[in-house]
Protein backbone atom coordinates (compact mmCIF):
# COMPACT_ATOMS: atom_id res chain seq x y z
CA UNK A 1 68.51 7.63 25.05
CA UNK A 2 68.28 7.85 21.30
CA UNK A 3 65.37 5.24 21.45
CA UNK A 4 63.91 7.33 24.37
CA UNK A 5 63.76 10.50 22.19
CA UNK A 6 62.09 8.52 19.65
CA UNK A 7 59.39 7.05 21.74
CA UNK A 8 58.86 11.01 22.77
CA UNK A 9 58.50 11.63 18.94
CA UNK A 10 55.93 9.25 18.06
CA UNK A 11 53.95 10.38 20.91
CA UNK A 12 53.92 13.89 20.58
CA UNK A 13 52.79 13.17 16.34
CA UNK A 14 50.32 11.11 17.57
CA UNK A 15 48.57 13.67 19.87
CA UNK A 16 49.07 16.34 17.21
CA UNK A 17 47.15 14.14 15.05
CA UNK A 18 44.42 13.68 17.60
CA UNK A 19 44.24 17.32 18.12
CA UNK A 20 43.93 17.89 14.41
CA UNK A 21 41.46 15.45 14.05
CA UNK A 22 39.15 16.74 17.28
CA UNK A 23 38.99 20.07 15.82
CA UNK A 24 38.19 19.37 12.55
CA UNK A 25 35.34 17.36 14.06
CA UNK A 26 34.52 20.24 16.54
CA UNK A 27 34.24 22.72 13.46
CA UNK A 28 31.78 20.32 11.65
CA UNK A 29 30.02 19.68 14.31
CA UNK A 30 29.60 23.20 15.28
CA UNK A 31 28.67 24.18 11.88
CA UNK A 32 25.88 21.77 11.58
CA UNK A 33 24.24 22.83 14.93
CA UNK A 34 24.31 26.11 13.93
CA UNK A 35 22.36 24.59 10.75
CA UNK A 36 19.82 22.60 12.90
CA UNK A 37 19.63 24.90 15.80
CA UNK A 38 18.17 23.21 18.82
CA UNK A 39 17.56 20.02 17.51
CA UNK A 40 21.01 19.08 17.26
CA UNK A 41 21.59 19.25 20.94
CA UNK A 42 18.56 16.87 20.93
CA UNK A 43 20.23 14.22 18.23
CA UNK A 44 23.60 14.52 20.38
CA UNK A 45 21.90 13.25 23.64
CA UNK A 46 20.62 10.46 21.66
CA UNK A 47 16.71 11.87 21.85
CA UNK A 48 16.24 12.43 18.21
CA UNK A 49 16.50 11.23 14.95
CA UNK A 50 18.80 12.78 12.58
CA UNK A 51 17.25 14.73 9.84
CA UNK A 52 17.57 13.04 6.39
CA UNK A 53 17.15 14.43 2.95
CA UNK A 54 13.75 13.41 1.46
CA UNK A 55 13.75 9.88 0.25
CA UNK A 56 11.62 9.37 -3.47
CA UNK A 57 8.21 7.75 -2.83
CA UNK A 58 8.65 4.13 -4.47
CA UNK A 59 11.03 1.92 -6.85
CA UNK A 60 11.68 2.83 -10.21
CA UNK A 61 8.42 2.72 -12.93
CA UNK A 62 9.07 -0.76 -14.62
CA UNK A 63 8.53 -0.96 -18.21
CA UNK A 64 4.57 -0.27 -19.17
CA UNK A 65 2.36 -3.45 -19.23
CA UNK A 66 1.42 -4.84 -22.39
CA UNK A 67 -0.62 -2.12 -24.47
CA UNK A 68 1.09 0.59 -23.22
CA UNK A 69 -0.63 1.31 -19.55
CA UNK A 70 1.13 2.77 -17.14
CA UNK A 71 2.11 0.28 -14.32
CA UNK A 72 0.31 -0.06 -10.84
CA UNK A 73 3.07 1.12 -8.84
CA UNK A 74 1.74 2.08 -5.13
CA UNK A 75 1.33 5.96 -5.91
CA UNK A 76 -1.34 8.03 -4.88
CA UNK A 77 -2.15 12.09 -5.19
CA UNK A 78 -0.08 13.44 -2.39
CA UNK A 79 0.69 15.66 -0.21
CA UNK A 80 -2.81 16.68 0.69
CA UNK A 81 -5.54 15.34 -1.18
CA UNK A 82 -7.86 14.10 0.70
CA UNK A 83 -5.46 13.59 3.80
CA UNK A 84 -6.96 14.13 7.02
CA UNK A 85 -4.08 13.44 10.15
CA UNK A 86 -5.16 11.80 12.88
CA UNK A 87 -2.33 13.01 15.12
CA UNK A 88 -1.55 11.45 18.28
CA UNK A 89 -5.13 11.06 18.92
CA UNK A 90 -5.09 7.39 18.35
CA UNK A 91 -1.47 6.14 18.32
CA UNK A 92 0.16 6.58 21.96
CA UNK A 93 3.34 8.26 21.30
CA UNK A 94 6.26 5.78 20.10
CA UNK A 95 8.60 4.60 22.68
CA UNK A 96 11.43 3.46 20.32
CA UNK A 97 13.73 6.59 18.86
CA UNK A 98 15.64 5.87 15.91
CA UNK A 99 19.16 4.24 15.69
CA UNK A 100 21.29 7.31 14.59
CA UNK A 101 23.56 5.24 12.77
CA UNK A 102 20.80 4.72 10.28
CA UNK A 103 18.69 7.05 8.03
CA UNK A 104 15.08 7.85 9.16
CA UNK A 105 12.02 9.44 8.83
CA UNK A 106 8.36 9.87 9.99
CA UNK A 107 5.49 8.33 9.86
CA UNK A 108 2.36 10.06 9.72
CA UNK A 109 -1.14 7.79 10.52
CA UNK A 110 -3.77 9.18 8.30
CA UNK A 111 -7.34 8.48 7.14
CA UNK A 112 -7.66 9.11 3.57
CA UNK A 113 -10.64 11.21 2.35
CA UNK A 114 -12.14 13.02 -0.62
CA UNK A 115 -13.15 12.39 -3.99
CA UNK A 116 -16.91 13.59 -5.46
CA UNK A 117 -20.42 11.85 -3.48
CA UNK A 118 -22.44 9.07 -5.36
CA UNK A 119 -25.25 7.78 -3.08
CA UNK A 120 -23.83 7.73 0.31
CA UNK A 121 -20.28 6.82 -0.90
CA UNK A 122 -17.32 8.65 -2.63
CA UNK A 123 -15.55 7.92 -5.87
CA UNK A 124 -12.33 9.76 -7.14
CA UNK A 125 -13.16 9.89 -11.38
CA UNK A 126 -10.32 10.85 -13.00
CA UNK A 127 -11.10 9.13 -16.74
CA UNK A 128 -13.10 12.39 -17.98
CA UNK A 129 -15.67 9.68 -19.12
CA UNK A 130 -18.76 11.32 -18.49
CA UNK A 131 -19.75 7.88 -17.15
CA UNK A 132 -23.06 8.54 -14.61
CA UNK A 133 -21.86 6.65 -11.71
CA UNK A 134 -25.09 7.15 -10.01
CA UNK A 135 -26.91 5.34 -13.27
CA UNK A 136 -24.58 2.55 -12.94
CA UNK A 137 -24.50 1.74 -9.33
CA UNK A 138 -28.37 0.89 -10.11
CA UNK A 139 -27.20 -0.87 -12.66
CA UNK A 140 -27.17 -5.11 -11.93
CA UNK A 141 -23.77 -6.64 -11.83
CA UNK A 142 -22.83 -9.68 -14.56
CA UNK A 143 -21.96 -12.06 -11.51
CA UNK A 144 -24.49 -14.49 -10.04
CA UNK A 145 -22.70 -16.58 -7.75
CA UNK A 146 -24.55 -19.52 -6.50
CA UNK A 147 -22.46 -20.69 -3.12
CA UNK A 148 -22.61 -24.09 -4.31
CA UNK A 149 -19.71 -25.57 -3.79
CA UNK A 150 -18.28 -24.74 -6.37
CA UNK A 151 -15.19 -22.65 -6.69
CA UNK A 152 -16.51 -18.75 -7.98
CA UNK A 153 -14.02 -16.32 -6.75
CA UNK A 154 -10.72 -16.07 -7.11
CA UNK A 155 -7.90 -14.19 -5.42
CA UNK A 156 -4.53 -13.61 -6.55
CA UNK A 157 -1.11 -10.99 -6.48
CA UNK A 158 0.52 -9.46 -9.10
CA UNK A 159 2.69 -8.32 -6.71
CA UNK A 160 2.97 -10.95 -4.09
CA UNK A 161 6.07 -10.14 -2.14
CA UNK A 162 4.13 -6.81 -1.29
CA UNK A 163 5.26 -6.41 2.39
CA UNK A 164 3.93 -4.87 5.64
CA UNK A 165 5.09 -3.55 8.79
CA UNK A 166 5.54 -5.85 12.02
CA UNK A 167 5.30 -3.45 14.24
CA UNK A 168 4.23 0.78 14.59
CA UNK A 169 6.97 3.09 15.91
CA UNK A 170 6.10 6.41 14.36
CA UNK A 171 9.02 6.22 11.65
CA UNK A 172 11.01 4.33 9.25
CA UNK A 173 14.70 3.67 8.41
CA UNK A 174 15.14 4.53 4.57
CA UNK A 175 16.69 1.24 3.80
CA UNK A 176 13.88 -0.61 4.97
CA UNK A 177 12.74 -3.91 3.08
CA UNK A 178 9.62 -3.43 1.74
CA UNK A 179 9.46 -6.58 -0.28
CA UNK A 180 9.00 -10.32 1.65
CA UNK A 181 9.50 -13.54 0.67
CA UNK A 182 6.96 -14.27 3.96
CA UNK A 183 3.38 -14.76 2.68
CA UNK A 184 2.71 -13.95 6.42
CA UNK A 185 4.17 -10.64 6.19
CA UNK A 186 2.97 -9.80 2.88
CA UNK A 187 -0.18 -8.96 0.85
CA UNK A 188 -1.13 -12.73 1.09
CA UNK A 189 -1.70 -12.59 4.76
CA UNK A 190 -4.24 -10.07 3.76
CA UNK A 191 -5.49 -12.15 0.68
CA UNK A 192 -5.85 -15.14 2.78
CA UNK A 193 -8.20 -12.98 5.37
CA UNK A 194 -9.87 -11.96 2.52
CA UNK A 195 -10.37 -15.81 1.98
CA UNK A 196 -11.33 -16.66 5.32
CA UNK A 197 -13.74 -14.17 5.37
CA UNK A 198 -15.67 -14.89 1.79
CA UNK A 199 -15.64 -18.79 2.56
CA UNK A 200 -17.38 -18.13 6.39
CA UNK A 201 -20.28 -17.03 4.04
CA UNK A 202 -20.28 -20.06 1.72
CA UNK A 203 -18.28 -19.03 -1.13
CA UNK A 204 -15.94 -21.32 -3.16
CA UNK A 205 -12.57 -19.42 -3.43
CA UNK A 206 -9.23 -19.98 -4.13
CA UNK A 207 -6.41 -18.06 -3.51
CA UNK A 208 -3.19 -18.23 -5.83
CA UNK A 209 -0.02 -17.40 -4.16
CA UNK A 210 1.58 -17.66 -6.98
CA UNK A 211 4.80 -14.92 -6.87
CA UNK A 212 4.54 -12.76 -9.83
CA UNK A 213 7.03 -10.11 -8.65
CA UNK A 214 10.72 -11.94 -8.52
CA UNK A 215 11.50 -9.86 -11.59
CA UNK A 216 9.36 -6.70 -10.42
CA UNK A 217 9.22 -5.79 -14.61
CA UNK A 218 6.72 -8.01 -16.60
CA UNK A 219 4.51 -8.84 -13.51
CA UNK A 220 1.26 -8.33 -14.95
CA UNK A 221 2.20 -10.44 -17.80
CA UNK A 222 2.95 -12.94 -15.11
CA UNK A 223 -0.19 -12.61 -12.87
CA UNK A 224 -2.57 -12.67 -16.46
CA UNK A 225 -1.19 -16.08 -17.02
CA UNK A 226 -1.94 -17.23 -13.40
CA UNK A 227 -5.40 -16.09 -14.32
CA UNK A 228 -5.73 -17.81 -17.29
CA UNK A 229 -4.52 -21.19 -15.51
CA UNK A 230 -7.12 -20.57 -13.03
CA UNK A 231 -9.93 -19.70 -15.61
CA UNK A 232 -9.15 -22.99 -17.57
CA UNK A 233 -9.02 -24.90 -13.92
CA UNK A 234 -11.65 -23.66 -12.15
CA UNK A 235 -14.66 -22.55 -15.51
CA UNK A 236 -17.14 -21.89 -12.22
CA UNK A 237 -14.63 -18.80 -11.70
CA UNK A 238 -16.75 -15.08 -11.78
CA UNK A 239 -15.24 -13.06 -9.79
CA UNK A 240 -11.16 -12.14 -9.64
CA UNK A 241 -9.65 -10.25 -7.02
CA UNK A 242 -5.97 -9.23 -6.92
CA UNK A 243 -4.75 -7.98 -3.88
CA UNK A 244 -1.69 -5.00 -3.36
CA UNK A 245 -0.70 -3.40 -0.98
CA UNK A 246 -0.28 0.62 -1.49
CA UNK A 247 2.83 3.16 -0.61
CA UNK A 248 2.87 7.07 0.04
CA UNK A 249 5.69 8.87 0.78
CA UNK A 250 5.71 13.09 0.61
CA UNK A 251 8.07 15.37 -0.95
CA UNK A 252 9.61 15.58 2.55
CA UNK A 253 10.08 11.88 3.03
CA UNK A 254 6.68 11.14 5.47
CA UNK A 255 5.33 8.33 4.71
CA UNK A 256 1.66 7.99 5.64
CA UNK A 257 0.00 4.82 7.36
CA UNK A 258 -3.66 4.93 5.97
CA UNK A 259 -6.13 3.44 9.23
CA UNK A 260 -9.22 3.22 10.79
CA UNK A 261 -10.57 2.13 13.93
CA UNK A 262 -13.13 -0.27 13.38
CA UNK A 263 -15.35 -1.87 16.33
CA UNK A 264 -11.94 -0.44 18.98
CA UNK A 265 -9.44 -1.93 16.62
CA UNK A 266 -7.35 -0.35 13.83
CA UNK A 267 -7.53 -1.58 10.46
CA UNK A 268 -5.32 -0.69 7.37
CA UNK A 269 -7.70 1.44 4.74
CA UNK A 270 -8.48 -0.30 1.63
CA UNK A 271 -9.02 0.71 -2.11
CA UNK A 272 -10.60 -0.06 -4.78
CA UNK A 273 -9.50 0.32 -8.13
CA UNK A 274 -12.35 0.22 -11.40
CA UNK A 275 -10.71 0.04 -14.46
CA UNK A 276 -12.26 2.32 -17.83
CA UNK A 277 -11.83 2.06 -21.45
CA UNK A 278 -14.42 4.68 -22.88
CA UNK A 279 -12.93 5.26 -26.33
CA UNK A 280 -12.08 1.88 -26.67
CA UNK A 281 -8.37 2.48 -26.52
CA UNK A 282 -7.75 -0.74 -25.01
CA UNK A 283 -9.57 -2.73 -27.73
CA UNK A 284 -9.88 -6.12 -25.36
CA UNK A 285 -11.50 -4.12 -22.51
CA UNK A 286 -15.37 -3.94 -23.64
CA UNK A 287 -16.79 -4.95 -20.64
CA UNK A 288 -15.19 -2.86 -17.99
CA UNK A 289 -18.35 -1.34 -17.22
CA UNK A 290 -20.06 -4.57 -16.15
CA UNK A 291 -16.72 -4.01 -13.30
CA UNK A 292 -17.59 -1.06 -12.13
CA UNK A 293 -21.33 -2.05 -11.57
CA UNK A 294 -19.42 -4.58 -9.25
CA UNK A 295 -17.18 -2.25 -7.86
CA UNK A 296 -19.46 0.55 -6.94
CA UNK A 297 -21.68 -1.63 -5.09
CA UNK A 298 -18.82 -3.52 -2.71
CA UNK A 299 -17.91 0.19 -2.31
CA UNK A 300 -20.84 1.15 -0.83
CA UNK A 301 -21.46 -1.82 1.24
CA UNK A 302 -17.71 -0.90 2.94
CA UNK A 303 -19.63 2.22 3.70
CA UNK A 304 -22.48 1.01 5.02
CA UNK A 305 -21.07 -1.55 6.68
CA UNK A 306 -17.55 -0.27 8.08
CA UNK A 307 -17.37 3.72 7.73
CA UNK A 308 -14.07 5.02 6.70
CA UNK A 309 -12.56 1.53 6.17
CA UNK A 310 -12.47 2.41 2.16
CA UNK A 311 -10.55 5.57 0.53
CA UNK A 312 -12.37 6.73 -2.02
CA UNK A 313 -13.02 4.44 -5.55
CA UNK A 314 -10.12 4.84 -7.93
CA UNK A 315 -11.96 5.13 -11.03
CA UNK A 316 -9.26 5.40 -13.60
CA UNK A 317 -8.21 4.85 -17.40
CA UNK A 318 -6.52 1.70 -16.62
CA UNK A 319 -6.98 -2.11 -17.24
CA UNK A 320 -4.24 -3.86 -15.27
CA UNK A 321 -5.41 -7.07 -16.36
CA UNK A 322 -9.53 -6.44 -15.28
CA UNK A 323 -10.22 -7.44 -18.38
CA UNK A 324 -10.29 -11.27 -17.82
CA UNK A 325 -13.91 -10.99 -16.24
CA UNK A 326 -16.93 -9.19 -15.98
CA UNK A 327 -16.31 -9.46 -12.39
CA UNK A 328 -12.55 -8.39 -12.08
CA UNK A 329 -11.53 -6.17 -8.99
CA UNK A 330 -8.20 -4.87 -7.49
CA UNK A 331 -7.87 -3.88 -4.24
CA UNK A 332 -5.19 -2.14 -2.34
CA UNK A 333 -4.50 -2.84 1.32
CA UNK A 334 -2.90 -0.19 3.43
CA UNK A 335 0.70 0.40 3.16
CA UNK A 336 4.56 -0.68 3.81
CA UNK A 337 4.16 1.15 7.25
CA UNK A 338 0.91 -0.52 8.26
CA UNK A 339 1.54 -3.22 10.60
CA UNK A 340 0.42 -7.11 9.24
CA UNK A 341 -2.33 -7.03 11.70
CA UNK A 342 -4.08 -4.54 10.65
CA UNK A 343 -3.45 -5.68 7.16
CA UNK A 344 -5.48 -8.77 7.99
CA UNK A 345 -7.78 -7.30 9.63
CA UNK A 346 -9.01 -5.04 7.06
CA UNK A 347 -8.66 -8.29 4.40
CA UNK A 348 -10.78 -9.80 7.27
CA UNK A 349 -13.71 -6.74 6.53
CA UNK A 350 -13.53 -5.98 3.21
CA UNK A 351 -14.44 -10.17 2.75
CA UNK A 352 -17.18 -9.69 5.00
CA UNK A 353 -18.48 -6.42 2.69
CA UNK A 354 -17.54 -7.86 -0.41
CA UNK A 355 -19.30 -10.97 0.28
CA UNK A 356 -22.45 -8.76 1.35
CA UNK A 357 -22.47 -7.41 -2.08
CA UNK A 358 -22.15 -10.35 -4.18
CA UNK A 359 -25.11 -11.84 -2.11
CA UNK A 360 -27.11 -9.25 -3.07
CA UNK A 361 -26.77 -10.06 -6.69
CA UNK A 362 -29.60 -11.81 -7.84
């Protein structure tokens, strides 16, 4: 009996407990539907994404590069500048929802805009220069390349483990990796259809693959001395290109997936980044004009040739290492939410415009 009475104790603590418990849950719960109103009847069923406090935009700044310039870290003007949504218009609505068990947010596909007109292009000029980008557009380029054979452009990463999307769902878990040790998932699936691309019009390139980025800090020092192996290997070398990949994310934790649709199929945007050392700050940069003669013509061949395919020209007091040629370029390629494919694609066109320019150099 006595061991009866007990096994009646036990059970009536544990359901005490259990009621405890249930209506401590039941007043939490209740008290964050009140907070979200009807869209918590909508995350309960399993039909929505639970709201998440807004994630910051990228990494932590590593240390300055060498001479004190800010680092290239995937950042651009946001929320609005130059932002024009493209809605649902081209992206059928997402048929996966969001594990609730994990943190998300949205993903908004954009086209980016904006910036001031020069010819029929646009450049964003935020160096307070005064430089006449009209005067140097008609300006000729240092690069002659001569499609010989020989090997005259080269593309590289700085930061090579730059990764993409595989696939579009219309948001993003916060915990996402956006860093690959996949060069087919990564900025080097775009550099090599950047490759593909500049060799089907009888260029010599090569394309480094070099990682810079294991130790995110000191990657530019890293990347200079891949280009200095490659300028001592290769003395035909005129033309650099290092290839990134970009990342937006608002105040409110959107991230936005810069496309286009080019010829029915979407392509990540591009951008191109001149580099400008007008008060000779820099004091190893004395040529960075001769780069933006380059750069503003490939940027208005993308115009020409694939509207909307480039943002606007980043023309910018910054070096980030386009001082080893007269014919030095960076490029970024979409973001972490565009998908791979569309990375490659746009590598795929901005080859074919880039290529189109340099031809034109006499």
């Amino acid at each position: 009996m006595r061991k009866r009475f007990a096994r009646w104790g036990n059970n009536l603590l544990l359901l005490g407990c259990a009621v405890v418990c249930l209506w401590c849950v039941g007043t939490k719960f209740q008290a964050w539907a009140q907070e979200q109103g009807g869209d918590a009847l909508l995350f309960a069923a399993g039909m929505q994404a639970q709201p998440v406090s807004s994630p910051s935009g990228a990494s932590a700044s590593p240390s300055p590069s060498p001479g004190g310039e800010a680092p290239l870290e995937e950042a651009y003007p946001l929320p609005d500048d130059g932002v024009v949504s493209l809605g649902g218009g081209q992206e059928a609505a997402p048929a996966v929802t969001p594990d609730p068990s994990r943190s998300s947010a949205p993903v908004e596909e954009i086209q980016l805009e904006g910036g001031a007109q020069v010819a029929d292009f646009f450049v964003k000029d935020s160096t307070g220069s005064g430089t006449d980008l009209l005067a140097a557009l008609e300006e000729e380029p240092s690069v002659h390349l001569k499609r010989d054979g020989s090997a005259e452009i080269l593309i590289y990463h700085t930061h090579t483990s730059e990764a993409y999307s595989q696939s579009y769902t219309g948001f993003y878990y916060t915990d996402m990796a956006t860093r690959t040790e996949d060069p087919d998932q990564s900025v080097v699936a775009a550099g090599e259809a950047l490759k593909q691309a500049l060799e089907a019009q009888g260029f010599g390139v090569v394309h480094d693959t070099t990682v810079n980025d294991t130790l995110y800090n000191g990657s530019y020092d890293r990347s200079w001395e891949v280009l200095q192996k490659n300028l001592a290997e290769y003395p035909t070398l005129q033309v650099t290109i290092d290839v990134h990949r970009d990342s937006m994310t608002t105040d409110s934790g959107v991230k936005y997936k810069p496309t286009v649709t080019v010829n029915g199929r979407k392509a990540a945007q591009v951008m191109l980044i001149a580099g400008c050392d007008a008060n000779g700050g820099w004091g190893d940069f004395p040529r960075w004009e001769e780069n933006l003669r380059l750069a503003l013509r490939v940027q208005q061949k993308l115009q020409q040739l694939y509207p909307g395919l480039a943002r606007p020209l980043n023309f910018s007091n910054s070096k980030y290492n386009m001082n080893a040629t007269p014919g030095s370029m960076l490029v970024e390629v979409g973001t972490e939410v565009n998908t791979v494919s569309e990375a490659r694609y746009a590598g795929q066109l901005a080859g074919d415009a880039i290529g189109q320019a340099l031809k034109a150099c006499p």
